[in-house]
Protein backbone atom coordinates (compact mmCIF):
# COMPACT_ATOMS: atom_id res chain seq x y z
CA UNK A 1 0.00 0.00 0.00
CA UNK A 2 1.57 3.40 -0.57
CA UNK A 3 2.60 5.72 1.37
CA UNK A 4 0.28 9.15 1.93
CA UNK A 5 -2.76 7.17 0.15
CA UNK A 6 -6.66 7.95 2.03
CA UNK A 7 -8.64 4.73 2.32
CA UNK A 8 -12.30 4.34 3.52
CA UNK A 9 -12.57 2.61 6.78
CA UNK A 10 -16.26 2.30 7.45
CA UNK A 11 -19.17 4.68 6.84
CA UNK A 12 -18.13 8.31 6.53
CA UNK A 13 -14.70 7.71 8.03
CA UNK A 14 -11.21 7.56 6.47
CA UNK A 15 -7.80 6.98 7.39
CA UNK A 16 -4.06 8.83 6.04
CA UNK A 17 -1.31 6.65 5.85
CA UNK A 18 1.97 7.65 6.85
CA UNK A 19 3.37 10.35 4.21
CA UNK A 20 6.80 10.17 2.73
CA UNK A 21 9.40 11.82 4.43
CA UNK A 22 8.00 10.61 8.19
CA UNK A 23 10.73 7.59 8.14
CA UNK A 24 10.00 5.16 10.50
CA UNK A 25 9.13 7.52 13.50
CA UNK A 26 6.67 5.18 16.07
CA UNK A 27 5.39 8.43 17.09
CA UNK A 28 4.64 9.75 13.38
CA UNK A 29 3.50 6.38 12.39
CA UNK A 30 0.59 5.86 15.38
CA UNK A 31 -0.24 9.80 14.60
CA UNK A 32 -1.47 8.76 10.82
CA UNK A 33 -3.57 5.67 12.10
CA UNK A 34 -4.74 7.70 14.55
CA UNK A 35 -6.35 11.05 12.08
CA UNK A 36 -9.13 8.64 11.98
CA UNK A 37 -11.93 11.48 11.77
CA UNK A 38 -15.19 11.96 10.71
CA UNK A 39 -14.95 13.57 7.29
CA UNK A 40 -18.59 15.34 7.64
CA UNK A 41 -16.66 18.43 9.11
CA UNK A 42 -18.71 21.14 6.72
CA UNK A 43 -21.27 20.51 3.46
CA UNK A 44 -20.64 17.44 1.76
CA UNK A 45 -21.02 19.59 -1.88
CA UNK A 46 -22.92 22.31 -2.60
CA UNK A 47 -25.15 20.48 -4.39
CA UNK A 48 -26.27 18.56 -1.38
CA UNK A 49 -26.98 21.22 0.73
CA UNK A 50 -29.01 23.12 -2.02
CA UNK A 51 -31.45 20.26 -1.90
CA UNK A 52 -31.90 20.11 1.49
CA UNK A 53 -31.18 24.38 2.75
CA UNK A 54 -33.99 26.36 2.64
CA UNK A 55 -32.17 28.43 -0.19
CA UNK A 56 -33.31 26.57 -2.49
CA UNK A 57 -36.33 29.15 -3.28
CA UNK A 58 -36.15 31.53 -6.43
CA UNK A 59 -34.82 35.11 -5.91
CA UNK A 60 -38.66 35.89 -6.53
CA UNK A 61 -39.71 34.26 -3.20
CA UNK A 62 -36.57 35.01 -1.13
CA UNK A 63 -37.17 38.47 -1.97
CA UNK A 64 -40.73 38.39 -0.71
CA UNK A 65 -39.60 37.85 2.85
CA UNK A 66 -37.65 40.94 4.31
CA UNK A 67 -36.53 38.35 7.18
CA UNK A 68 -35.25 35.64 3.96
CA UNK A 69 -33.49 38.61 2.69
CA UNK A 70 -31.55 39.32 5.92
CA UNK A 71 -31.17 36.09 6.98
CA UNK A 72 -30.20 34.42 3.51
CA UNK A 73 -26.19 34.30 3.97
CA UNK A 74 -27.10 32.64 7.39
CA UNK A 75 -29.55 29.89 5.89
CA UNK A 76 -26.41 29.24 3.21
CA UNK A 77 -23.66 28.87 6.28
CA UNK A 78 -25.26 27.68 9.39
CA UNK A 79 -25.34 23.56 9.48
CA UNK A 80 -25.59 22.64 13.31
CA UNK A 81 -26.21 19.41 14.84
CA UNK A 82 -27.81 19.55 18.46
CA UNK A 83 -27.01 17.35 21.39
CA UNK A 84 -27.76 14.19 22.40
CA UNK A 85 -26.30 13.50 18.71
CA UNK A 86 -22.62 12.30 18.74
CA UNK A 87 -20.73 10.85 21.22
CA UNK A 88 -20.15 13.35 24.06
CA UNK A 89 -18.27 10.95 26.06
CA UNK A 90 -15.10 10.10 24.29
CA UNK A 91 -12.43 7.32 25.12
CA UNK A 92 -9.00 8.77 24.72
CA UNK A 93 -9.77 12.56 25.52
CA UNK A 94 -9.15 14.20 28.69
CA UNK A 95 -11.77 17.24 28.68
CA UNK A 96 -13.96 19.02 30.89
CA UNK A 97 -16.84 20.61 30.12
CA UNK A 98 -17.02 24.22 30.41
CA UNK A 99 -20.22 26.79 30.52
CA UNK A 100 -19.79 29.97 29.56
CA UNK A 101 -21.91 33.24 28.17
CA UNK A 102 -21.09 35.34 25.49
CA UNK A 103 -21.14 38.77 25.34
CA UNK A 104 -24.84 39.19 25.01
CA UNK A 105 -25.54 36.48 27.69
CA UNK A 106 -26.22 33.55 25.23
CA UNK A 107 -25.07 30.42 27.38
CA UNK A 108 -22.34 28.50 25.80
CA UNK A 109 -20.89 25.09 26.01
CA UNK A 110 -17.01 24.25 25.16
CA UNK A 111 -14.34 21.46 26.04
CA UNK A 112 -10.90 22.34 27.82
CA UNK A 113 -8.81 19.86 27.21
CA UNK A 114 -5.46 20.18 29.37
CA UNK A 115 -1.88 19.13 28.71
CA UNK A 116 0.57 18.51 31.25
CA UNK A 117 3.69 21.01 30.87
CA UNK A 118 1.63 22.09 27.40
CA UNK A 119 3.68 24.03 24.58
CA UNK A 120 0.79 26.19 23.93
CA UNK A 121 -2.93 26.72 23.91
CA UNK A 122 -4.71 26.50 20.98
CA UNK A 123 -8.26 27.60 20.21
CA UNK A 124 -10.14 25.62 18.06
CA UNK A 125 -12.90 26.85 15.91
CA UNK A 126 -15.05 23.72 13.91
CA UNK A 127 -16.98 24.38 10.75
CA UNK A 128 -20.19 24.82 9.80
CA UNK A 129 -21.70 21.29 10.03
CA UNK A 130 -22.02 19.04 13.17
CA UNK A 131 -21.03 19.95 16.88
CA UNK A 132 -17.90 19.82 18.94
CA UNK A 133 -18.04 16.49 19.78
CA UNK A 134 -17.80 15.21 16.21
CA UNK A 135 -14.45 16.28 16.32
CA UNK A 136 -13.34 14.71 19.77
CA UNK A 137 -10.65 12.52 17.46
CA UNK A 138 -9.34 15.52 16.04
CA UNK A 139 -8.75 16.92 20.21
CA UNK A 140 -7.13 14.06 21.01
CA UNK A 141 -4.13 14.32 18.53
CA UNK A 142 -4.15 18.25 19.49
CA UNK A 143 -3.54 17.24 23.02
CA UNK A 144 -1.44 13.78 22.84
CA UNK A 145 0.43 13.85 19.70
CA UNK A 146 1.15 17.83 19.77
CA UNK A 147 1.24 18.49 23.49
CA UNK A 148 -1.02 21.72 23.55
CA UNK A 149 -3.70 22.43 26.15
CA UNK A 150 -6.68 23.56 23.92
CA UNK A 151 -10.47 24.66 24.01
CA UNK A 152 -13.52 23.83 21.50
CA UNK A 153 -16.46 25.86 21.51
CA UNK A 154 -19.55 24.89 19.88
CA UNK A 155 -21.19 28.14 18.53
CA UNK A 156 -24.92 29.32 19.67
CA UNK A 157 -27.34 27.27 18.45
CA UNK A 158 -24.82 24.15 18.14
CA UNK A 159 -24.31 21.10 20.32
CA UNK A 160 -25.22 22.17 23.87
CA UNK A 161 -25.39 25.91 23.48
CA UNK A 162 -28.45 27.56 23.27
CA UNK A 163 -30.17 30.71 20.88
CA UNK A 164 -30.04 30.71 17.07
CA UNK A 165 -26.96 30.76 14.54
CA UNK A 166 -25.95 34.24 13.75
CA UNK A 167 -23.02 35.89 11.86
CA UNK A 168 -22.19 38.26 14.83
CA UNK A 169 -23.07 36.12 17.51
CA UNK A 170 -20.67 33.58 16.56
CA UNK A 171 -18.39 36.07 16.14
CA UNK A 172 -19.15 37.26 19.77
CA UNK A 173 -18.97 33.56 20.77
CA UNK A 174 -15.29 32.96 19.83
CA UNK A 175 -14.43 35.83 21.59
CA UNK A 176 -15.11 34.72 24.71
CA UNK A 177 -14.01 31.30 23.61
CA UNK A 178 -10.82 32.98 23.20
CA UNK A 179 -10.77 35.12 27.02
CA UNK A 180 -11.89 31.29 28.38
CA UNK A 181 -9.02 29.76 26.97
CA UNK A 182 -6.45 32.19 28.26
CA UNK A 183 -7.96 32.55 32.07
CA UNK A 184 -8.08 28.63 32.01
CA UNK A 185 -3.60 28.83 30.89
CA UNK A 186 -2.94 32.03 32.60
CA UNK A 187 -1.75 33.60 29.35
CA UNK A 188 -3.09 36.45 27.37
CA UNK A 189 -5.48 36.31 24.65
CA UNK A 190 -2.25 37.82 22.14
CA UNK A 191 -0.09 34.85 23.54
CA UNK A 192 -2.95 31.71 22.05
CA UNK A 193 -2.82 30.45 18.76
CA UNK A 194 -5.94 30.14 16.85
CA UNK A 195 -6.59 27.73 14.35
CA UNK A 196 -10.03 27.28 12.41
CA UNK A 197 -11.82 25.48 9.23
CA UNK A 198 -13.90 26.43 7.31
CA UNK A 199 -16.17 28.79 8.71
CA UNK A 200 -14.15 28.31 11.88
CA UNK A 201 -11.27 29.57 9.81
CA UNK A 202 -13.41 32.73 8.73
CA UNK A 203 -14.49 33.45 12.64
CA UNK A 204 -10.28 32.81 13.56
CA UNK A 205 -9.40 36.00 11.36
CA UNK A 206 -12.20 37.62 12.92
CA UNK A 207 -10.82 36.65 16.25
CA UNK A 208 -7.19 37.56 15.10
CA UNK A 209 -7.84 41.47 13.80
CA UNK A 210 -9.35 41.74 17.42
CA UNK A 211 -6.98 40.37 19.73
CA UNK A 212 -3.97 39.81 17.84
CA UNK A 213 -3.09 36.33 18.64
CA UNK A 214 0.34 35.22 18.30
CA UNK A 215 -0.64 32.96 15.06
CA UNK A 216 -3.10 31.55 13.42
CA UNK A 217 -4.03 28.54 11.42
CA UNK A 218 -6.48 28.54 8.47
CA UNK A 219 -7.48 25.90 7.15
CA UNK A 220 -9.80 25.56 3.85
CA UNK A 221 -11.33 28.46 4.46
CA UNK A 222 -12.59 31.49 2.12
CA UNK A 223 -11.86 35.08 1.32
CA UNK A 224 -15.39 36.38 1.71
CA UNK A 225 -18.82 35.12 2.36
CA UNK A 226 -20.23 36.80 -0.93
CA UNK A 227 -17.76 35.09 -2.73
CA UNK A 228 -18.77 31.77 -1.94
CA UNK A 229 -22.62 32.54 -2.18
CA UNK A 230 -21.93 33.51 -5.92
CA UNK A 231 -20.03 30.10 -6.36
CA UNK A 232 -23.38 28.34 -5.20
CA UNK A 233 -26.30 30.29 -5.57
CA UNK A 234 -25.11 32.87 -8.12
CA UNK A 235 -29.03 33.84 -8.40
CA UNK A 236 -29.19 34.71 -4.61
CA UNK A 237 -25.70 36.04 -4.15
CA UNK A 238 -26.73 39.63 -4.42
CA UNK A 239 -28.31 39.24 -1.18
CA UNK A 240 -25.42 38.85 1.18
CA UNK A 241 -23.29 41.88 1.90
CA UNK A 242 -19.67 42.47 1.07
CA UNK A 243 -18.79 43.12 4.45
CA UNK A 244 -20.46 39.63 5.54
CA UNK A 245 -17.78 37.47 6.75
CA UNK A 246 -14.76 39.72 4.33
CA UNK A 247 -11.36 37.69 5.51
CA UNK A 248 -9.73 39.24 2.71
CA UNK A 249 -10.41 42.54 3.95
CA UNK A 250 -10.32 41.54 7.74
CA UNK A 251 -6.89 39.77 7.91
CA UNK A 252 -4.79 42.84 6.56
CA UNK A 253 -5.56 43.66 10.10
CA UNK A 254 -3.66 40.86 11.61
CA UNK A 255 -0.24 41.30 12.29
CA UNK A 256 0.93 37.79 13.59
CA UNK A 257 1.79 34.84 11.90
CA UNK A 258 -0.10 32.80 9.51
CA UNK A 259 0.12 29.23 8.95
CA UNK A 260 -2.46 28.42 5.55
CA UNK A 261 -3.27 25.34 3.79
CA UNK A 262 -5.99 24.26 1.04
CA UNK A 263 -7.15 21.52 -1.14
CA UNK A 264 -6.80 22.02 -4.22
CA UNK A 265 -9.96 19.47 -5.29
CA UNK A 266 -12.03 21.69 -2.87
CA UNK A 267 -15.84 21.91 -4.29
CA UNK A 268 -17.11 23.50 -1.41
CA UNK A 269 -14.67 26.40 -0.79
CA UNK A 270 -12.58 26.77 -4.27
CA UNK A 271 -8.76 26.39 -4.06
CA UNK A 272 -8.48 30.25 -5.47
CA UNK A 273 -11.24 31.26 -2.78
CA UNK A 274 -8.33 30.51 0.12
CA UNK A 275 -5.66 31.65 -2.34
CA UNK A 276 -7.05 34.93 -2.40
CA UNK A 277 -7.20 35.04 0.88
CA UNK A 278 -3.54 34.53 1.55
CA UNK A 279 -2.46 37.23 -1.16
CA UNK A 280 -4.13 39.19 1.44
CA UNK A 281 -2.76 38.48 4.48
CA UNK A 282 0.38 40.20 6.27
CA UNK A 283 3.70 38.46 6.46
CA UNK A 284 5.12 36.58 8.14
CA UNK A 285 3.03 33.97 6.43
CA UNK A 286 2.88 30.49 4.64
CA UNK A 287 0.74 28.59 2.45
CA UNK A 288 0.41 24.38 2.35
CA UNK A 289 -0.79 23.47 -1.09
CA UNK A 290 -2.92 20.19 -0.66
CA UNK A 291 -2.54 18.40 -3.66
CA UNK A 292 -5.59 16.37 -4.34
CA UNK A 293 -7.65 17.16 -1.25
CA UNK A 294 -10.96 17.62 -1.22
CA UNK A 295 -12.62 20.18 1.99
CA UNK A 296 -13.97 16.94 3.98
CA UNK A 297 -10.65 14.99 3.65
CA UNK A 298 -9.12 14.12 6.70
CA UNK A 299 -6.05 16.45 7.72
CA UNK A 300 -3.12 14.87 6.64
CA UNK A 301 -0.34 13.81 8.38
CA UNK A 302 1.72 16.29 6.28
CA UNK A 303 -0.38 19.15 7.69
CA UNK A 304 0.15 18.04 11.30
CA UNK A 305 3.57 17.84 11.01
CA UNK A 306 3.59 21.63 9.54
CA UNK A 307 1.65 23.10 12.49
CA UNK A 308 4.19 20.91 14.88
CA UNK A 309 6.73 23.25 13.26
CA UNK A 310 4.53 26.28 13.21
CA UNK A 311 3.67 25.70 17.17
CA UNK A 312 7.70 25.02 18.02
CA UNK A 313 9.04 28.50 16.45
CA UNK A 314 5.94 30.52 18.21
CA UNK A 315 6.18 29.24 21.89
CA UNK A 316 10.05 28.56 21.95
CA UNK A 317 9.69 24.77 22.33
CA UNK A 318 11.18 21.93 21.04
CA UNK A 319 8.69 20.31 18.01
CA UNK A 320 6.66 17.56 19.91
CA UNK A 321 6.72 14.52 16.80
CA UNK A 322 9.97 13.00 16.02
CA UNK A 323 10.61 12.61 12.53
């Protein structure tokens, strides 16, 4: 079998084999069997979630409905699965559960997972589909393969946190994501690194032009909200504003470090989309070039390996995998 190829597994799951260049490394090696994760992170394909969003009326009918209208880029983004779905108790994964309120008092519910004598502390921001505990495998490799104490949030009307999906309150909800995380490590909110997909990656540049973090990671993620509605729903794109979700425009704001990487067989969130984005951003920055990848393919080993690096020159410490 070769090395770096994805195989299914079972239903919805798939499994990266060790890449070349990892050598023999038991460490490396039990880190590629173990990116075992779900790969319903965000919309399967755009065609998929046409069928079953409510966008799928005309422009005609949305327009009828002042409340479609505002609300349209919102019914395009906004995927979340509620608890009891998942599994909320997961072998493997030291976490506790944390409550929380965001700014406007919306209760909140997010997982600290510690790390003895951690590196960093990483906040984690999931896409648009699912909950936080569909990504419990992804926490685990965070917190045992790359030695980082780190907090998931799900967003308001996700998981176990309450009100309705919103543009700005999930922007208000990583924000206190992000003042969580750095009371819970006694650090400052500039000293955590943020990573996000997806949308997660959208709300982490959000995040970063506010608080300055020392880096952040995106990953598949888009220059601006608009852009992607015109990709999908080119009829209905007129209805979301430029200023909805603009990374492009947002990120020139940032003055950290950048660590960005992108599929280039991405039908959900185009390979240029994310490329744009970058062009964008402020140096010191760099850009991972996913041959092949799709946006629900597993993160590769390659990619772990990468933030390793990225993590090690940020806080100091020695890179955590042995290659």
């Amino acid at each position: 079998m070769r090395p770096g190829r994805i195989i299914p597994i079972g239903a919805g799951i798939l499994c990266v084999l060790a890449l070349p260049g990892c050598g023999t490394s038991p460490r490396v090696a039990d880190l590629s069997s173990r990116l075992a994760i779900s790969s319903g992170e965000d919309i399967a394909d755009a065609e998929a979630s046409s069928r079953s969003s409510p966008v799928q009326l005309t422009a005609f009918e949305a327009a009828k409905s002042r409340n479609t209208v505002r609300k349209l880029d919102e019914l395009i983004l906004f995927q979340p699965a509620k608890y009891p779905e998942g599994a909320w108790q997961p072998a493997g994964l030291e976490f506790e559960d944390v409550a929380l309120k965001s700014s406007d008092g919306t209760k909140l519910h997010a997982w600290f997972c510690p790390c003895e004598n951690a590196r960093a502390s990483v906040l984690f921001l999931h896409g648009n589909a699912g909950h936080l505990a569909h990504r419990a495998e992804f926490m685990k490799v965070l917190q045992k393969e790359l030695n980082v104490a780190s907090l998931i949030v799900d967003y308001r009307g996700y998981g176990k946190s309450e009100g309705k999906p919103t543009i700005e309150g999930a922007i208000a909800d990583v924000r206190a994501a992000s003042r969580e995380l750095a009371s819970r490590t006694d650090r400052e909110e500039k000293d955590l690194i943020v990573w996000g997909r997806s949308l997660g990656g959208a709300l982490a540049v959000q995040l970063a032009a506010q608080t300055q973090p020392r880096g952040i990671i995106v990953q598949s993620s888009f220059s601006s909200l608009k852009e992607v509605a015109a990709e999908h729903f080119p009829k209905l794109a007129w209805m979301v504003g430029k200023d909805r979700l603009n990374s492009a425009e947002t990120i020139t704001k940032f003055k950290g470090s950048l660590l960005q990487c992108h599929g280039t067989n991405d039908r959900v969130i185009s390979f240029e989309s994310g490329s744009r984005l970058f062009k964008a951003a402020n140096a010191p920055k760099r850009f991972l070039k996913l041959e092949g990848l799709g946006h629900n393919d597993p993160t590769p080993v390659s990619v772990i390996l990468k933030v390793d690096e990225f993590i090690a020159t940020l806080s100091g410490t020695p890179e955590a995998l042995v290659r």
